[in-house]
PDB file of N, CA and C in Angstrom:
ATOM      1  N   UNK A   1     -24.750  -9.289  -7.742  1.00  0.00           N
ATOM      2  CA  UNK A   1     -24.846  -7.843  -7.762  1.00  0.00           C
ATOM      3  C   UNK A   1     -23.871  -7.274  -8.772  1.00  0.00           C
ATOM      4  N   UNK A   2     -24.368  -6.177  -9.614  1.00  0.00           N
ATOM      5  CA  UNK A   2     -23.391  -5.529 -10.238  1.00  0.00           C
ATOM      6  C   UNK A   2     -23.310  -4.382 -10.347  1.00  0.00           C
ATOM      7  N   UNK A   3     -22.942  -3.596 -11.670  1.00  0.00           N
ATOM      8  CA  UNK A   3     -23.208  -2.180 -10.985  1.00  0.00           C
ATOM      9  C   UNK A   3     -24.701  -1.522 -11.029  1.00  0.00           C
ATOM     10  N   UNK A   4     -25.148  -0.630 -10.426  1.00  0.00           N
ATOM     11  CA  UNK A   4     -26.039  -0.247 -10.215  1.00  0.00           C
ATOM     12  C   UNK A   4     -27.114   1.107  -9.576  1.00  0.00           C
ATOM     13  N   UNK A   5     -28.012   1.231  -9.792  1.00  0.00           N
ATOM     14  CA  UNK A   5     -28.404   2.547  -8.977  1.00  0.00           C
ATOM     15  C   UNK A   5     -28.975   1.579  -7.910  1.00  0.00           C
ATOM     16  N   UNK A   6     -29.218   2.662  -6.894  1.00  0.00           N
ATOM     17  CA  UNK A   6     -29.766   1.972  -5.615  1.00  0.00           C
ATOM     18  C   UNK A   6     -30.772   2.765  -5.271  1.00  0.00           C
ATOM     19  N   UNK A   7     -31.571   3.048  -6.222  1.00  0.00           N
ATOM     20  CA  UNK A   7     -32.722   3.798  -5.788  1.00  0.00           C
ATOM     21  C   UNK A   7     -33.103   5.309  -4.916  1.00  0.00           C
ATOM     22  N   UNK A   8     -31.404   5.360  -4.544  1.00  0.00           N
ATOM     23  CA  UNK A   8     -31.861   6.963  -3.764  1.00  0.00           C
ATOM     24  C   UNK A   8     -30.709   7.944  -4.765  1.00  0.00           C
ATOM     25  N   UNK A   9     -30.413   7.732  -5.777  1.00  0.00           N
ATOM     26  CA  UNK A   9     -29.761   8.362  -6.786  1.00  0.00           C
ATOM     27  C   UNK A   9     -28.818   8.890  -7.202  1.00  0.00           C
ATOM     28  N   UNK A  10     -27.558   7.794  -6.663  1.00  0.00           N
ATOM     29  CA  UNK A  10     -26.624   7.309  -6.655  1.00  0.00           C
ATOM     30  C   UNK A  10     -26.301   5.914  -7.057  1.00  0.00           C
ATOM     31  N   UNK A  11     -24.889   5.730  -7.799  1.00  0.00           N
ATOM     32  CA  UNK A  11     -24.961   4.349  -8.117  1.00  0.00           C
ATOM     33  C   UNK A  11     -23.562   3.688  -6.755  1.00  0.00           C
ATOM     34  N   UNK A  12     -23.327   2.532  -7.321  1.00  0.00           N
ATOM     35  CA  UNK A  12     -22.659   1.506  -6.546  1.00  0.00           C
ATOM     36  C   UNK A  12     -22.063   0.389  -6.889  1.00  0.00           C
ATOM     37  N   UNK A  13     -21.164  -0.104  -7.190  1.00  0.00           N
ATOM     38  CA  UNK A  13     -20.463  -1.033  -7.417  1.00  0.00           C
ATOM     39  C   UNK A  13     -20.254  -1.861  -6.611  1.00  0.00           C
ATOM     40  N   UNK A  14     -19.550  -3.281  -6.758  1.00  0.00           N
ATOM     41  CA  UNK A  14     -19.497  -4.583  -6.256  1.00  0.00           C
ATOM     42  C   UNK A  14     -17.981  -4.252  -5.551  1.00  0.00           C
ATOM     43  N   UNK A  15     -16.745  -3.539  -5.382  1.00  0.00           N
ATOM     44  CA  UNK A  15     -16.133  -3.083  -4.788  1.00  0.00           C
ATOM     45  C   UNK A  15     -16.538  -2.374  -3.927  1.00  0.00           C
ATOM     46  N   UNK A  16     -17.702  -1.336  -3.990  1.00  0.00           N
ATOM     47  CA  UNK A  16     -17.870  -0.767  -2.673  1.00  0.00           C
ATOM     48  C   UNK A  16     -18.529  -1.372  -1.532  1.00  0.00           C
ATOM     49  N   UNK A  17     -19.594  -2.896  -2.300  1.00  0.00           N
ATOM     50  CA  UNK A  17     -20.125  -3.472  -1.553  1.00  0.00           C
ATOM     51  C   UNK A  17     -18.999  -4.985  -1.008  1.00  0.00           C
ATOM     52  N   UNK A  18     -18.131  -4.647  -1.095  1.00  0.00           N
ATOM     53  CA  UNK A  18     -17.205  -5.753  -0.727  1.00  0.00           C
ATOM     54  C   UNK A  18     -17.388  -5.659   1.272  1.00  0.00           C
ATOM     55  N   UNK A  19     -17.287  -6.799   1.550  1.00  0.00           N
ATOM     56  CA  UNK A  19     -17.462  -6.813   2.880  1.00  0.00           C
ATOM     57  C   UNK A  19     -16.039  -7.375   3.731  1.00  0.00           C
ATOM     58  N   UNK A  20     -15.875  -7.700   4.535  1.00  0.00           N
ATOM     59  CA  UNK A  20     -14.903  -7.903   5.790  1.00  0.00           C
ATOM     60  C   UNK A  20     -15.387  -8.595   6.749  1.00  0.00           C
ATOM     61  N   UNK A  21     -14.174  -9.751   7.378  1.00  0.00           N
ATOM     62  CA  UNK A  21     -14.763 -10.365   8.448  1.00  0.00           C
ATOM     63  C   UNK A  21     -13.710 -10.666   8.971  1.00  0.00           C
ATOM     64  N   UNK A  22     -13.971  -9.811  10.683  1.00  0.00           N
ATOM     65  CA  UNK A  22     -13.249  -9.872  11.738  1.00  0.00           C
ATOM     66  C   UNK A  22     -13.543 -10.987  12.816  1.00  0.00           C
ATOM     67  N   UNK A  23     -12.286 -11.588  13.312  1.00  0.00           N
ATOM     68  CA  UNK A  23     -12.051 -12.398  14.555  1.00  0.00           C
ATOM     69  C   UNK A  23     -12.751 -11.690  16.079  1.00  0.00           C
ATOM     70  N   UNK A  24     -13.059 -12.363  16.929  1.00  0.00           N
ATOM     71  CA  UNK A  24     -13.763 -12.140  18.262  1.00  0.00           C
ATOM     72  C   UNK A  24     -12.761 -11.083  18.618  1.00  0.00           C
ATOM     73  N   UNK A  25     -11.758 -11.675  18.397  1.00  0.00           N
ATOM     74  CA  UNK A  25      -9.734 -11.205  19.139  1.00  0.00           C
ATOM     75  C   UNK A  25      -9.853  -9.711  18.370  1.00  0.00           C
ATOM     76  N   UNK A  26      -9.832  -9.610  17.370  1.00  0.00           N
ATOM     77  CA  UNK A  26     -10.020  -8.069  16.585  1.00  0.00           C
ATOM     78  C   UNK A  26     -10.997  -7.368  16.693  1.00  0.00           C
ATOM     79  N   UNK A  27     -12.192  -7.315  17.062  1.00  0.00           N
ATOM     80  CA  UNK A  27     -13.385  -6.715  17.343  1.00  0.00           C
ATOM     81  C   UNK A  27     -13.174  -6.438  18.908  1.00  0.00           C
ATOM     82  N   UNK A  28     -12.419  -6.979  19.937  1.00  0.00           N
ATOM     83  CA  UNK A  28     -12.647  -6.610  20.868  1.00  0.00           C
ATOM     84  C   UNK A  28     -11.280  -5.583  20.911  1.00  0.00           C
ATOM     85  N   UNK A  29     -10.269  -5.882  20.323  1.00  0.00           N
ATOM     86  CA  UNK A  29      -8.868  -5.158  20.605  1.00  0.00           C
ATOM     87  C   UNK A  29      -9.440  -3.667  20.003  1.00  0.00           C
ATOM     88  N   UNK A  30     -10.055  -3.455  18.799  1.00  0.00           N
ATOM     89  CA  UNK A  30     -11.005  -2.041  18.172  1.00  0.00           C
ATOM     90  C   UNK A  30     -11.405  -1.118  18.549  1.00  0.00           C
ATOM     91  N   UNK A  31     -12.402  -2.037  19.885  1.00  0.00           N
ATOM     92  CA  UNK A  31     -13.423  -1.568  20.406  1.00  0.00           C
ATOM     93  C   UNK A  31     -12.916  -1.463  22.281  1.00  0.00           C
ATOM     94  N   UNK A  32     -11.858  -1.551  21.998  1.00  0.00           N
ATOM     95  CA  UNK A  32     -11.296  -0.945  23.697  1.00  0.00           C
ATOM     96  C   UNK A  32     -12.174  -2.381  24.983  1.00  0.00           C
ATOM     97  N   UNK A  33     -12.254  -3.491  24.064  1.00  0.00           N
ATOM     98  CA  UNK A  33     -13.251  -4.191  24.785  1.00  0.00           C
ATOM     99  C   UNK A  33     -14.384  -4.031  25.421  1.00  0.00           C
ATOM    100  N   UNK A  34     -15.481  -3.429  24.005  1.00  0.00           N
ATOM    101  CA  UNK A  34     -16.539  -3.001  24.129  1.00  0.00           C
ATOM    102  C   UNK A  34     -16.627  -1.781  25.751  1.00  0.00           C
ATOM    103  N   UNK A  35     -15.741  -1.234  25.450  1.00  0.00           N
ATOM    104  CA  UNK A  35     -16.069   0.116  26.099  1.00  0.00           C
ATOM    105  C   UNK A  35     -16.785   1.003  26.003  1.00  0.00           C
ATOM    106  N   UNK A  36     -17.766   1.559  27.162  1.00  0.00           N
ATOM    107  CA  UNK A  36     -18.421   2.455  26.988  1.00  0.00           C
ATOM    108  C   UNK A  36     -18.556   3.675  26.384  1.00  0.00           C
ATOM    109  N   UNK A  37     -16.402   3.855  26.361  1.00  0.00           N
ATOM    110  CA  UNK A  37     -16.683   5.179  25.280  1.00  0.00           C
ATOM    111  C   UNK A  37     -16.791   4.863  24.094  1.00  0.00           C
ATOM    112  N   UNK A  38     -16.790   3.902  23.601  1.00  0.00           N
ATOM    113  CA  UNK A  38     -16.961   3.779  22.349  1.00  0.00           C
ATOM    114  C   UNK A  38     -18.358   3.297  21.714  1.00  0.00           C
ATOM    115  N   UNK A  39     -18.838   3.283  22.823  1.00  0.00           N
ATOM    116  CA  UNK A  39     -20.680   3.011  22.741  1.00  0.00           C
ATOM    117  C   UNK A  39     -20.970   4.229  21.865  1.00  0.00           C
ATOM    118  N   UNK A  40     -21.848   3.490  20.580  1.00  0.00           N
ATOM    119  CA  UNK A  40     -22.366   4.968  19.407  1.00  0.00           C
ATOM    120  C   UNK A  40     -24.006   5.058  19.755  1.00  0.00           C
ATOM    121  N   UNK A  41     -24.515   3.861  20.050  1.00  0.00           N
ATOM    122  CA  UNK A  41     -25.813   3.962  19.921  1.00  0.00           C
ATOM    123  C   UNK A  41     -26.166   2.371  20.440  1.00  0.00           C
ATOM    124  N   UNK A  42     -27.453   2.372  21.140  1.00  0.00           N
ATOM    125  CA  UNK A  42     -28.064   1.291  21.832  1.00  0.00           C
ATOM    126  C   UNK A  42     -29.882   0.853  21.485  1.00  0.00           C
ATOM    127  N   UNK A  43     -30.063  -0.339  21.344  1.00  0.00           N
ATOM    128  CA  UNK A  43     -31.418  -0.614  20.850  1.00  0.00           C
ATOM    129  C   UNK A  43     -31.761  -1.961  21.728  1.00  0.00           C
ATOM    130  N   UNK A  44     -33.243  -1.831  21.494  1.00  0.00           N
ATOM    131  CA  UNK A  44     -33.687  -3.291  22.374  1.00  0.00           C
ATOM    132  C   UNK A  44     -33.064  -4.603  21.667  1.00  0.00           C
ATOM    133  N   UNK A  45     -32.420  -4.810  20.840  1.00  0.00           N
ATOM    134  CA  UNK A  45     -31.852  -6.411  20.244  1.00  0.00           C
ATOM    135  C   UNK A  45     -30.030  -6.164  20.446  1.00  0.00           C
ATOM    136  N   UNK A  46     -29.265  -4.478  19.793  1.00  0.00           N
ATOM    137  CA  UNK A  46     -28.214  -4.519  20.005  1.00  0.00           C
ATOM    138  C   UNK A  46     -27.466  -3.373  20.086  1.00  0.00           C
ATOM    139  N   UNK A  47     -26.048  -3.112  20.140  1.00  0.00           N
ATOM    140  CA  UNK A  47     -25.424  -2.223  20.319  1.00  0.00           C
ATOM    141  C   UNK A  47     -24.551  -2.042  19.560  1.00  0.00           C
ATOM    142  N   UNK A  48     -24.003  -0.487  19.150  1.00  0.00           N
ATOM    143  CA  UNK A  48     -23.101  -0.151  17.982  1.00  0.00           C
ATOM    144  C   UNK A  48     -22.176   0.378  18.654  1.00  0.00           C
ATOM    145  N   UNK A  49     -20.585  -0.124  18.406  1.00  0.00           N
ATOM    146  CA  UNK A  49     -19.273   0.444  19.423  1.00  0.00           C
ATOM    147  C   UNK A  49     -18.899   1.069  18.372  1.00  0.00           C
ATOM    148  N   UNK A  50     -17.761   2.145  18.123  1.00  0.00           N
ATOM    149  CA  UNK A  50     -16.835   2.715  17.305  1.00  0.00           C
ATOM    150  C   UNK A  50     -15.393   1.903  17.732  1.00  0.00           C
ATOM    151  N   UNK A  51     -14.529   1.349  16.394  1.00  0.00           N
ATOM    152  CA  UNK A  51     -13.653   0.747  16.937  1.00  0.00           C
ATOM    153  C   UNK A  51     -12.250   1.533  15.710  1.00  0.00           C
ATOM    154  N   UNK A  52     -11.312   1.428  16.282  1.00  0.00           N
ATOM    155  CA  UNK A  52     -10.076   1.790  15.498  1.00  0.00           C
ATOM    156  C   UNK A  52      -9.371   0.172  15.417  1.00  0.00           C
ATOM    157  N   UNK A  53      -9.089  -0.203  14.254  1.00  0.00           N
ATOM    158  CA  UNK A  53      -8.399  -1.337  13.331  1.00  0.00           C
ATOM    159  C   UNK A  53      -6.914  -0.711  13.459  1.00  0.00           C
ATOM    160  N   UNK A  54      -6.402  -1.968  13.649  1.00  0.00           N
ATOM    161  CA  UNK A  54      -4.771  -1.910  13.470  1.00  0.00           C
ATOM    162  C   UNK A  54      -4.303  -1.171  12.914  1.00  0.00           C
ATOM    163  N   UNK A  55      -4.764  -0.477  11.159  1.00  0.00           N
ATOM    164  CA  UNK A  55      -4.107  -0.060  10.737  1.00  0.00           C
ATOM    165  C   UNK A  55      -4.824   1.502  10.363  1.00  0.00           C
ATOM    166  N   UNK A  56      -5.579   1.719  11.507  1.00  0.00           N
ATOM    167  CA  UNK A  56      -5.975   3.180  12.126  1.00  0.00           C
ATOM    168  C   UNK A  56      -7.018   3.228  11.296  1.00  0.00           C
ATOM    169  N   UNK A  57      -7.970   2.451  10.719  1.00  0.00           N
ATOM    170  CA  UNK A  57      -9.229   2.927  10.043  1.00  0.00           C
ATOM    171  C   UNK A  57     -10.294   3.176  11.282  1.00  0.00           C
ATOM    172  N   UNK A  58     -10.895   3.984  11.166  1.00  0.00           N
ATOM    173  CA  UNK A  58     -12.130   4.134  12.303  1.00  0.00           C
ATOM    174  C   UNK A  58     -13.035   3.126  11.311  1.00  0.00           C
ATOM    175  N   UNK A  59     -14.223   2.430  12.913  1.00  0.00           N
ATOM    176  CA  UNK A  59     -14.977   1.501  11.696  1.00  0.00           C
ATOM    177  C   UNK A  59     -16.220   1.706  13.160  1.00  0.00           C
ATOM    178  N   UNK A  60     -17.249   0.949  12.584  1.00  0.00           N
ATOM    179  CA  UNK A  60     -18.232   1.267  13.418  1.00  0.00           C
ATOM    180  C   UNK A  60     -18.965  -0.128  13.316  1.00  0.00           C
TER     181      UNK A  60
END
């Protein structure tokens, strides 16, 4: 990937598409251990929590 439009007419770079990967141990400490208040939204395969990261980013 490089830089690019993405078809809805805006572009995007390979920094913004940089990704992250969290431990079981960090996804649950985030997410209040998948607590209900932090339930965003629910579907027949899965569920979306809102979680706060150590260093106070909200992440979803």
């Amino acid at each position: 990937l490089g830089d690019g439009q993405n078809g809805l007419g805006f572009s995007f770079s390979q920094e913004y598409l940089k990704g992250y990967w969290f431990n079981m141990e960090d996804v649950e400490s985030a997410t209040q251990y998948f607590s209900e208040v932090n339930l965003l939204g629910k579907s027949k395969f899965s569920s979306v929590y809102k979680g706060v990261l150590r260093d106070g980013s909200l992440v979803a």
